[in-house]
N, C-alpha and C. Protein backbone atom coordinates (compact mmCIF):
# COMPACT_ATOMS: atom_id res chain seq x y z
N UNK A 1 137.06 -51.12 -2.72
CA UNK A 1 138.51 -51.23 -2.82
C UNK A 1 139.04 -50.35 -3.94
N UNK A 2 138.50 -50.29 -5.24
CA UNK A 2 138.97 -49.61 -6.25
C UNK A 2 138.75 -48.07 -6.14
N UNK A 3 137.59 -47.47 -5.39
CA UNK A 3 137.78 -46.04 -4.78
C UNK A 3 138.86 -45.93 -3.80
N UNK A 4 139.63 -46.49 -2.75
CA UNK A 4 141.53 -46.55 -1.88
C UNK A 4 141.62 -46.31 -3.25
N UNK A 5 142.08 -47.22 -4.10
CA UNK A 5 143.45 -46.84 -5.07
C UNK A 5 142.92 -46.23 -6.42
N UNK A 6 142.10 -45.95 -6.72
CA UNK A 6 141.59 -44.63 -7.60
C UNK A 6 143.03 -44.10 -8.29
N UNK A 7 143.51 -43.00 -7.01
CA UNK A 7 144.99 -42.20 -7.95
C UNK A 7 145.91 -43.35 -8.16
N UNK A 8 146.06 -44.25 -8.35
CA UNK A 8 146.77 -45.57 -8.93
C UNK A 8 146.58 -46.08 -9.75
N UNK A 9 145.33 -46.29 -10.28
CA UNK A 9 144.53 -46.68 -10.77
C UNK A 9 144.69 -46.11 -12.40
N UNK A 10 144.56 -44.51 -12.24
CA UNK A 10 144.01 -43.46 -12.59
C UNK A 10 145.69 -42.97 -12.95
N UNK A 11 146.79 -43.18 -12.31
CA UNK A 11 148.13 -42.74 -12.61
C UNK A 11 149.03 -43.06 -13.96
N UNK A 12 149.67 -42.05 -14.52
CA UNK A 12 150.21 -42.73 -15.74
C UNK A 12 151.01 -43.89 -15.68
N UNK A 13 151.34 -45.19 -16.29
CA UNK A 13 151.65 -46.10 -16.06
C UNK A 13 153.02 -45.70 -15.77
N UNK A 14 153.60 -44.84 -16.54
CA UNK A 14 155.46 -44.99 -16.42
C UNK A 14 155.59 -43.82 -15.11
N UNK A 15 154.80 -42.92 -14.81
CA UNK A 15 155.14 -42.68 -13.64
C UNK A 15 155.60 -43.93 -11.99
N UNK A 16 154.04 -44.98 -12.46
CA UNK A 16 154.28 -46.01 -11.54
C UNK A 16 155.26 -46.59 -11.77
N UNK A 17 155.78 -47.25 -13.02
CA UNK A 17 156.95 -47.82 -12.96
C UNK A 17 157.86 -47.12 -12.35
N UNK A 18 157.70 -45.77 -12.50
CA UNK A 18 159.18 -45.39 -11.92
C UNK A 18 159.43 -45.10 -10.51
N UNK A 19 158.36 -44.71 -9.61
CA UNK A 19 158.31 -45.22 -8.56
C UNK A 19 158.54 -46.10 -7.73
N UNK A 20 157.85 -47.34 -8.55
CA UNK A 20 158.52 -48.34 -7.85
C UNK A 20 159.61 -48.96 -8.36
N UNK A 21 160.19 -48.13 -9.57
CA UNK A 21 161.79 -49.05 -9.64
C UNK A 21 162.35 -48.42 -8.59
N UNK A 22 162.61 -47.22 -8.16
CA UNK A 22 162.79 -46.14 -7.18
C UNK A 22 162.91 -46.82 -6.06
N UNK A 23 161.95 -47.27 -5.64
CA UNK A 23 161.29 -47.26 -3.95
C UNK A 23 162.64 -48.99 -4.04
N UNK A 24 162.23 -50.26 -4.91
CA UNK A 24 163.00 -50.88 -5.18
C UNK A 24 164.53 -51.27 -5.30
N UNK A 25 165.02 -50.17 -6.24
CA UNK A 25 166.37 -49.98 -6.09
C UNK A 25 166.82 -49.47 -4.91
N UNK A 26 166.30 -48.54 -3.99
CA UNK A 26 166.86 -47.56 -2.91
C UNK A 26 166.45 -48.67 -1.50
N UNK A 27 166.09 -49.46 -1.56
CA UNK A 27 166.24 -50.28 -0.17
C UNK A 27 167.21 -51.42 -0.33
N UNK A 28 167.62 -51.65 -1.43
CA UNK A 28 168.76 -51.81 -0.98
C UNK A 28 170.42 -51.35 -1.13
N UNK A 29 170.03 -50.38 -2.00
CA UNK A 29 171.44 -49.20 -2.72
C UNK A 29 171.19 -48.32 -1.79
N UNK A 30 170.65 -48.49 -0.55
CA UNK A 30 170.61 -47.60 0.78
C UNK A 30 170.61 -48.29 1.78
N UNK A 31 171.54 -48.01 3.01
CA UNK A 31 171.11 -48.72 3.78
C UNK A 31 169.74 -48.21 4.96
N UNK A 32 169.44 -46.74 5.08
CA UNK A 32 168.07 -46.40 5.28
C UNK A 32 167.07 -47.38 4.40
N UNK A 33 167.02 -47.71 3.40
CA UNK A 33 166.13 -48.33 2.09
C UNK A 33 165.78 -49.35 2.64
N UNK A 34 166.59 -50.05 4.13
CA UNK A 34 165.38 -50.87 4.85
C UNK A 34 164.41 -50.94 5.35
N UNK A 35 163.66 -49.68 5.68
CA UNK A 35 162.58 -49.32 5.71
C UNK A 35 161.81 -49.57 4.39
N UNK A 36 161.92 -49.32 3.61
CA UNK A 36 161.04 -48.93 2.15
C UNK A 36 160.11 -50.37 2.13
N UNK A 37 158.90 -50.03 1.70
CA UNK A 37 158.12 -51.05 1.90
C UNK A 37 158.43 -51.90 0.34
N UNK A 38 159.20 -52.61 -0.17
CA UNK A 38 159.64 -52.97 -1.58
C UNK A 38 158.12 -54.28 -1.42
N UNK A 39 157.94 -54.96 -0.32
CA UNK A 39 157.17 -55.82 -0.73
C UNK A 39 155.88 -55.04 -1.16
N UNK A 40 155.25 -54.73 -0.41
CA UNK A 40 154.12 -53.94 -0.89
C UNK A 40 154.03 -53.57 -1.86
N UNK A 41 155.14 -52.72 -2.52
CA UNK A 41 155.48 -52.10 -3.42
C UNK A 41 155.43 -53.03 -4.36
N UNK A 42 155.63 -54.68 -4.21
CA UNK A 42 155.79 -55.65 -5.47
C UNK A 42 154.65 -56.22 -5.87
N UNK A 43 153.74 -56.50 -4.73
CA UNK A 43 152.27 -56.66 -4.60
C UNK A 43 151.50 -55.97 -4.77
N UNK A 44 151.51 -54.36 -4.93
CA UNK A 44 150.82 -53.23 -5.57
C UNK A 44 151.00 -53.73 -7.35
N UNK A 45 152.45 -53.63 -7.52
CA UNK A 45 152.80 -54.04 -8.68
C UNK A 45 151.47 -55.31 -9.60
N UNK A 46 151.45 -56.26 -8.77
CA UNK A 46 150.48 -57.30 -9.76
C UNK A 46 149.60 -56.70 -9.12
N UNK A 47 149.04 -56.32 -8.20
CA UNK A 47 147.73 -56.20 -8.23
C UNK A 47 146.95 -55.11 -9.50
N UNK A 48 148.05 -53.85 -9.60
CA UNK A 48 147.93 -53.05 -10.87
C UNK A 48 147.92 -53.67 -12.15
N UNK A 49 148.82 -54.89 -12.61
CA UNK A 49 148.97 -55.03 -13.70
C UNK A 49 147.60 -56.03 -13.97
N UNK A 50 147.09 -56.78 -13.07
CA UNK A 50 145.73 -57.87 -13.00
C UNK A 50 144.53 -56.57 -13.11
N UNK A 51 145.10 -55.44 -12.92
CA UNK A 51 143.68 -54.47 -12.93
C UNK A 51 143.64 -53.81 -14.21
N UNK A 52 144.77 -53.90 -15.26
CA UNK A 52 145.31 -53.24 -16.34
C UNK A 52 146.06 -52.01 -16.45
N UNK A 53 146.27 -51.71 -15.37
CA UNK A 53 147.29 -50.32 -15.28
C UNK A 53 148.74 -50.52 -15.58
N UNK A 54 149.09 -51.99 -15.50
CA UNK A 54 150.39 -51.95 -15.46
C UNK A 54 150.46 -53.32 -16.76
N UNK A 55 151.42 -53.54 -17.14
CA UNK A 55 151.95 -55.05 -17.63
C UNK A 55 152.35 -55.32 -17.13
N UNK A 56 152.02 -56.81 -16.86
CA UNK A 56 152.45 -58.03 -16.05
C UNK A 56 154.02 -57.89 -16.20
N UNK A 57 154.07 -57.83 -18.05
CA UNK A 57 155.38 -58.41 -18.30
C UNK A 57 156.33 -57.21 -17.89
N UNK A 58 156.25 -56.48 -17.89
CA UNK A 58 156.81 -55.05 -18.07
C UNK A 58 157.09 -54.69 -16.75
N UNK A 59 156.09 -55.06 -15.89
CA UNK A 59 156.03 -55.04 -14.09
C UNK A 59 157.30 -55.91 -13.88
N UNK A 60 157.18 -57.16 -14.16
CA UNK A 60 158.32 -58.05 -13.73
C UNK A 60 159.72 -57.14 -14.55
N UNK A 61 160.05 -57.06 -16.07
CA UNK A 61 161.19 -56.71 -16.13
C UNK A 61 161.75 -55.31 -15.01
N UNK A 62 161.15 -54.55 -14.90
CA UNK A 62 161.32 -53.21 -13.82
C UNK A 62 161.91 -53.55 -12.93
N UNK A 63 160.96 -54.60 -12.29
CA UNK A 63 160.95 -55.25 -10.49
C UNK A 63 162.55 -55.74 -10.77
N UNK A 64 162.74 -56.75 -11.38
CA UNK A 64 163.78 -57.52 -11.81
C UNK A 64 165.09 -56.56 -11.52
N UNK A 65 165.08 -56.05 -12.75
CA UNK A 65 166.15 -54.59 -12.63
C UNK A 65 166.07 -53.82 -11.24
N UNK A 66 165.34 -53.35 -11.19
CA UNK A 66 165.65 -52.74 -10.21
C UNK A 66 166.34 -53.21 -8.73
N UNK A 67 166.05 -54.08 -8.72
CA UNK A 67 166.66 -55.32 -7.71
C UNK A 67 168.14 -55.72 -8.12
N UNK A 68 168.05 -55.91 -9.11
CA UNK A 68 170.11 -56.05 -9.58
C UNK A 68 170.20 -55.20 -9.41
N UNK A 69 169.91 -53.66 -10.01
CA UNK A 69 170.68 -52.77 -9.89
C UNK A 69 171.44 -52.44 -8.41
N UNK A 70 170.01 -52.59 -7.27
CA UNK A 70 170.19 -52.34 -5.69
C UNK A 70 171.23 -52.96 -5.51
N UNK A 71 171.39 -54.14 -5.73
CA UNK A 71 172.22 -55.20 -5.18
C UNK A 71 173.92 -54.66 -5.77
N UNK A 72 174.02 -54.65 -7.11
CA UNK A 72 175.46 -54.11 -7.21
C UNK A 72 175.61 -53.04 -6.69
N UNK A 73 175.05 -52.02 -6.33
CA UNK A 73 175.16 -50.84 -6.29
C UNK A 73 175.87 -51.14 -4.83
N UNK A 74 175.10 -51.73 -3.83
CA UNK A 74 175.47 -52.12 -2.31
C UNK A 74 176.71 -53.31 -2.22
N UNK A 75 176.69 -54.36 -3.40
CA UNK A 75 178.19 -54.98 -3.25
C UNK A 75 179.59 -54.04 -3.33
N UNK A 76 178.87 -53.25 -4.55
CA UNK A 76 180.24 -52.31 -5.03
C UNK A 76 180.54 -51.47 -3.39
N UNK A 77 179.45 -51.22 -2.93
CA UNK A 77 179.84 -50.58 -1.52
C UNK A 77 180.37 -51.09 -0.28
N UNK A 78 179.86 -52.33 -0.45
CA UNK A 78 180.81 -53.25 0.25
C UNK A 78 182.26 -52.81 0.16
N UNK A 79 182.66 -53.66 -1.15
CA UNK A 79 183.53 -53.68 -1.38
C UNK A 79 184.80 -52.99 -0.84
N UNK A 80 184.38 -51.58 -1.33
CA UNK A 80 184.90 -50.33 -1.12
C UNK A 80 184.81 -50.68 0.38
N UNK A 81 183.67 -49.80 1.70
CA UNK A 81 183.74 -49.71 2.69
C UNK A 81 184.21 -50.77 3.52
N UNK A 82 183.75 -52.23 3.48
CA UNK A 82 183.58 -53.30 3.97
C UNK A 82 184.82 -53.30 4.81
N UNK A 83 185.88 -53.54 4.37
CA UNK A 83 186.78 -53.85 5.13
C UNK A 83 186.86 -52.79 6.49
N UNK A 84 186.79 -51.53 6.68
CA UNK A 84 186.43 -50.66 7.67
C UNK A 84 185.74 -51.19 8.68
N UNK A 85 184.64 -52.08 8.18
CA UNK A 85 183.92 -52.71 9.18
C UNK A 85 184.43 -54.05 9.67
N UNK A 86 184.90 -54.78 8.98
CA UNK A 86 185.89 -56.45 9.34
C UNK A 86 186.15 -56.43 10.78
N UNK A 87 186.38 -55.67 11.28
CA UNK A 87 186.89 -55.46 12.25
C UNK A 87 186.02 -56.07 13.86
N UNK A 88 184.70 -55.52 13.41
CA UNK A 88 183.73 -56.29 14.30
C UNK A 88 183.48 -57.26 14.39
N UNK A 89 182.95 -58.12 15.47
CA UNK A 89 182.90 -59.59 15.59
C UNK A 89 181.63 -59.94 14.52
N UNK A 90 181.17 -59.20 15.00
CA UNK A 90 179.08 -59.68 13.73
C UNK A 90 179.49 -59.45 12.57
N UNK A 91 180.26 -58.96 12.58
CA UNK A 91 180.28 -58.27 10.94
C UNK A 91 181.20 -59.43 10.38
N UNK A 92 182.28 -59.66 10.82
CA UNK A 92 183.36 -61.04 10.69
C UNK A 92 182.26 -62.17 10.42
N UNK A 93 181.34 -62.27 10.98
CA UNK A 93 180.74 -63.87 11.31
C UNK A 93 179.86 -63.99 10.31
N UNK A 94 179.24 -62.55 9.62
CA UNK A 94 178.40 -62.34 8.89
C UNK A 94 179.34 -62.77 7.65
N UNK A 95 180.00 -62.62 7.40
CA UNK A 95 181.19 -62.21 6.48
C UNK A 95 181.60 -63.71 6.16
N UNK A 96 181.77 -64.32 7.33
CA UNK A 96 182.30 -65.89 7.01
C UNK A 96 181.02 -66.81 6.36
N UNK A 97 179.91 -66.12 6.89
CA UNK A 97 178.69 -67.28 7.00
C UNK A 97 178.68 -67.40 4.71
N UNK A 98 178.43 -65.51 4.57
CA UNK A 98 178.28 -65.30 3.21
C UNK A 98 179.43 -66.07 2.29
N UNK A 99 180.69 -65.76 2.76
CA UNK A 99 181.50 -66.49 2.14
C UNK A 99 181.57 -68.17 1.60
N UNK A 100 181.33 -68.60 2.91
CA UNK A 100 181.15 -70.42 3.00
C UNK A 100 180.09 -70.84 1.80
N UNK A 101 178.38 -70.08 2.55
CA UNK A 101 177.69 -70.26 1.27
C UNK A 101 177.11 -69.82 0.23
N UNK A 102 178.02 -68.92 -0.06
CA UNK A 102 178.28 -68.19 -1.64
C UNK A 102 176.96 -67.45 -2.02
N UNK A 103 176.52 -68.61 -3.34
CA UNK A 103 175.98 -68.18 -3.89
C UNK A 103 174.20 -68.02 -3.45
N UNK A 104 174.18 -69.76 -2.88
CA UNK A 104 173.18 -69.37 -1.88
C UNK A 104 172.47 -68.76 -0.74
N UNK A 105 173.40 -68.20 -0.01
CA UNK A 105 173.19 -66.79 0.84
C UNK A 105 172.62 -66.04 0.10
N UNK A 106 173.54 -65.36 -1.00
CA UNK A 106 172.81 -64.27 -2.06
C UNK A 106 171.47 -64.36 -2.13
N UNK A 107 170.90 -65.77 -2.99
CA UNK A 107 169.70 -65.69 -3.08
C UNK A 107 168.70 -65.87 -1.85
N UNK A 108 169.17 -66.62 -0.89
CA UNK A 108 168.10 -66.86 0.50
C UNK A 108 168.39 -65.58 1.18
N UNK A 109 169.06 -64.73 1.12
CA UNK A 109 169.16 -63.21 1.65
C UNK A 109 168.31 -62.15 0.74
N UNK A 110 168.25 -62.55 -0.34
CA UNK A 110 167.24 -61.83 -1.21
C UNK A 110 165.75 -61.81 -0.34
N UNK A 111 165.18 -62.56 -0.06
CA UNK A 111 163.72 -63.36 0.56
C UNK A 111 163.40 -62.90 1.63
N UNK A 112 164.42 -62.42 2.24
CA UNK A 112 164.34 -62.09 4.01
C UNK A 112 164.85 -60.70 4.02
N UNK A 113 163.41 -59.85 4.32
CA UNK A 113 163.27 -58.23 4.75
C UNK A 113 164.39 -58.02 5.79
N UNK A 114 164.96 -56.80 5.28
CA UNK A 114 166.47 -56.60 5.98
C UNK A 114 167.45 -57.22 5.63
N UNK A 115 167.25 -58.19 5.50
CA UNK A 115 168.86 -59.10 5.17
C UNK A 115 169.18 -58.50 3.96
N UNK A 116 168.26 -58.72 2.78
CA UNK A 116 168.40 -58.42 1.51
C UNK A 116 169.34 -56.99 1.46
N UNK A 117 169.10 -56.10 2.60
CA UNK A 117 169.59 -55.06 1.97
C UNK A 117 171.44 -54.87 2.93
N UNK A 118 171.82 -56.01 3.58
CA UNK A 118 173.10 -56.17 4.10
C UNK A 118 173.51 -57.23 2.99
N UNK A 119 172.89 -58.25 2.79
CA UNK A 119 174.04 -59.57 2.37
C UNK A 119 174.51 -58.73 1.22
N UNK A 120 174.07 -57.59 -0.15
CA UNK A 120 175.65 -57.31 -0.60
C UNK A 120 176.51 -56.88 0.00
N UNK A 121 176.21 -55.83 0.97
CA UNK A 121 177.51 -55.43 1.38
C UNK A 121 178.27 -56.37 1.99
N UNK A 122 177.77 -57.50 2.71
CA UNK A 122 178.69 -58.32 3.26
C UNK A 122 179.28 -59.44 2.16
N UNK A 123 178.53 -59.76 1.16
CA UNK A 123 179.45 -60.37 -0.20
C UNK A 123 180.24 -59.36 -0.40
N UNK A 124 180.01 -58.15 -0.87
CA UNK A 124 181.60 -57.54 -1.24
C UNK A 124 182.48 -56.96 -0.37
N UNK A 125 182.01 -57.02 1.04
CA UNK A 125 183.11 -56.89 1.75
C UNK A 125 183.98 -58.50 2.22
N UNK A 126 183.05 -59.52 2.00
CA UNK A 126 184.15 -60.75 2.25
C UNK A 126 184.89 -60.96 0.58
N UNK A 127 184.81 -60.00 -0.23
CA UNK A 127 185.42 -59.91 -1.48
C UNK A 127 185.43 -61.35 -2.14
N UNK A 128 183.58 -61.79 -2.14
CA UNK A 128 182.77 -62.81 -3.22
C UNK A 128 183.15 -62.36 -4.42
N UNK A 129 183.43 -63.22 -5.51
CA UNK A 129 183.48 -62.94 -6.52
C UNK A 129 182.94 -62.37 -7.48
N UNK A 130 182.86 -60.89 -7.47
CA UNK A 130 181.54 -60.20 -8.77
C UNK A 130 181.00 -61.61 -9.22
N UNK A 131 181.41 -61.90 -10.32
CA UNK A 131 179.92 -62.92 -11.36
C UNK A 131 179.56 -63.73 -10.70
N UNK A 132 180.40 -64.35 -9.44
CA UNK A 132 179.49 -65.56 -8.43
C UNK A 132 178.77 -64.70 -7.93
N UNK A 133 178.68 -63.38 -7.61
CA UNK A 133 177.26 -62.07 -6.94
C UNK A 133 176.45 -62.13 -7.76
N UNK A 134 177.18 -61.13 -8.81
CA UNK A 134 176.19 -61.09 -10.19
C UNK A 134 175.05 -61.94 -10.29
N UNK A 135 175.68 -63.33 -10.62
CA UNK A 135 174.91 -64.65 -11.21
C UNK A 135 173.47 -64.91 -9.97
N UNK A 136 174.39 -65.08 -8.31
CA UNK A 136 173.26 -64.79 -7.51
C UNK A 136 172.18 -63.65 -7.46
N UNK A 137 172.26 -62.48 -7.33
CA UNK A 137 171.69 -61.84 -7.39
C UNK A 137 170.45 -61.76 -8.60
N UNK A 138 170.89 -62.00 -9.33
CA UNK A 138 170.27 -61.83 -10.78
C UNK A 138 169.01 -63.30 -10.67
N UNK A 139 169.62 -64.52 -9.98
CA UNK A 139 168.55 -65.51 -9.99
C UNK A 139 167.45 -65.32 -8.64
N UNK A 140 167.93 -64.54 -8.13
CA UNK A 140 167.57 -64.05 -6.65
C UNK A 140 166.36 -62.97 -6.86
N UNK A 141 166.72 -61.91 -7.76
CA UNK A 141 166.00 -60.83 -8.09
C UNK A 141 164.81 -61.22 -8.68
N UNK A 142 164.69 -62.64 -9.62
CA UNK A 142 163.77 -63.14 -10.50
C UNK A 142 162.97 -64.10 -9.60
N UNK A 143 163.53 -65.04 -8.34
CA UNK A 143 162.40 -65.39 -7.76
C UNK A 143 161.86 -64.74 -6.69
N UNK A 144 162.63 -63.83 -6.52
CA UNK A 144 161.87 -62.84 -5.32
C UNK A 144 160.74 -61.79 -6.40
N UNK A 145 160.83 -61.37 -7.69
CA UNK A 145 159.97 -60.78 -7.81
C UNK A 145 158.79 -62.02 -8.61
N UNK A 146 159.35 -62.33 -8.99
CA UNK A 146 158.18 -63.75 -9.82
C UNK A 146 156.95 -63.88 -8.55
N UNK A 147 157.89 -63.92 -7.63
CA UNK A 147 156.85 -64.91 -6.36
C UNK A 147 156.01 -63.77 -5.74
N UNK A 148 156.40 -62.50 -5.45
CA UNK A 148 155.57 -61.26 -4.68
C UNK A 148 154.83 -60.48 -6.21
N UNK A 149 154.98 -60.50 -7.49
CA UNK A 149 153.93 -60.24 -8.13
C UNK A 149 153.07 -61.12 -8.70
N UNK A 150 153.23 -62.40 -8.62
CA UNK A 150 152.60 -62.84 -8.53
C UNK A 150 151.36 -63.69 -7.34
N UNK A 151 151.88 -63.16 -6.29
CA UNK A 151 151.04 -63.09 -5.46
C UNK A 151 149.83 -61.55 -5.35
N UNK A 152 150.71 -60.69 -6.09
CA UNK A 152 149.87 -59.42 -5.87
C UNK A 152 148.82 -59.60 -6.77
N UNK A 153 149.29 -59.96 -8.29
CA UNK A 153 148.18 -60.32 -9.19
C UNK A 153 146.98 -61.70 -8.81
N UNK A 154 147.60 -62.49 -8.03
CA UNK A 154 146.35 -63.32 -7.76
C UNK A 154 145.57 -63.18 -6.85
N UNK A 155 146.04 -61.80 -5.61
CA UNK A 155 145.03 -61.55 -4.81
C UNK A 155 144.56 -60.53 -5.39
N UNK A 156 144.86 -59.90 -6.72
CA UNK A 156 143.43 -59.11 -7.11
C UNK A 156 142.07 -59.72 -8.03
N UNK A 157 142.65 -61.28 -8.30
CA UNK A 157 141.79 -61.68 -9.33
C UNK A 157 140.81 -62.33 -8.00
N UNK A 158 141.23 -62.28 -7.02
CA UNK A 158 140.68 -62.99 -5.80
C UNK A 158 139.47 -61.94 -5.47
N UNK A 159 140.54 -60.86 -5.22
CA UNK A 159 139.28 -59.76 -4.61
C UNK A 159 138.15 -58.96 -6.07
């Protein structure tokens, strides 16, 4: 296993960080960025830092950030575009569902590949309140990465 990831291994640490704040921020401050493999990308994360290439702690603050950042970056775009789209029935329904349950959408849209990278735009296009986003996002960003690097780090102490 450690000859696969060798150039990872073997890579300067802040290059990796910046990669995957990269790969992180851009799936969802894009809406292409639903493709981007961010989980993998979070589970590479501990599995590097359990191998010593990375810090644990340092892995999580990155992951963290980089995940708020995505997220305002795509409310603020909401915001702006959103209403352009209102117009559609899915997009309306999407729009009501986020609204009704606020803050918890935010975070249970964090968890679920794809969603994560619509529910800002549809919080700031049903024009959610920045710090009720903010506040979600931000508790959202911390158990979505808590929970996928730390799964990455315990399947390397596994393997």
């Amino acid at each position: 296993m450690d000859s696969l990831l060798r150039p990872l291994l073997d890579a300067p640490p802040a290059a990796v960080y910046l990669v995957c704040a990269l790969i992180i921020t851009a799936e969802t401050a894009l809406l292409p960025g639903i493709v981007l493999p961010t989980l993998s990308t979070l589970l590479l994360m501990g599995f590097l830092a359990e191998r010593g290439t990375l810090h644990f702690g340092l892995a999580w603050v990155v992951a963290v950030a980089a995940a708020v950042l995505g997220d305002q970056l795509a409310y603020l775009e909401g915001r702006r575009w959103g209403p352009r789209l209102s117009h559609r029935d899915r997009w309306r329904r999407v729009e009501t569902a986020v609204a009704r349950y606020g803050v918890p959408a935010v975070i249970a849209g964090r968890c679920l590949a794809g969603v994560r990278t619509l529910v800002p735009r549809v919080a700031g296009s049903a024009a959610m309140p920045y710090r009720r986003f903010a506040a979600g996002s931000v508790v959202a960003a911390v158990v979505w990465a808590s929970a996928e690097l730390l799964a990455g780090h315990t399947t390397a102490v596994v393997l």
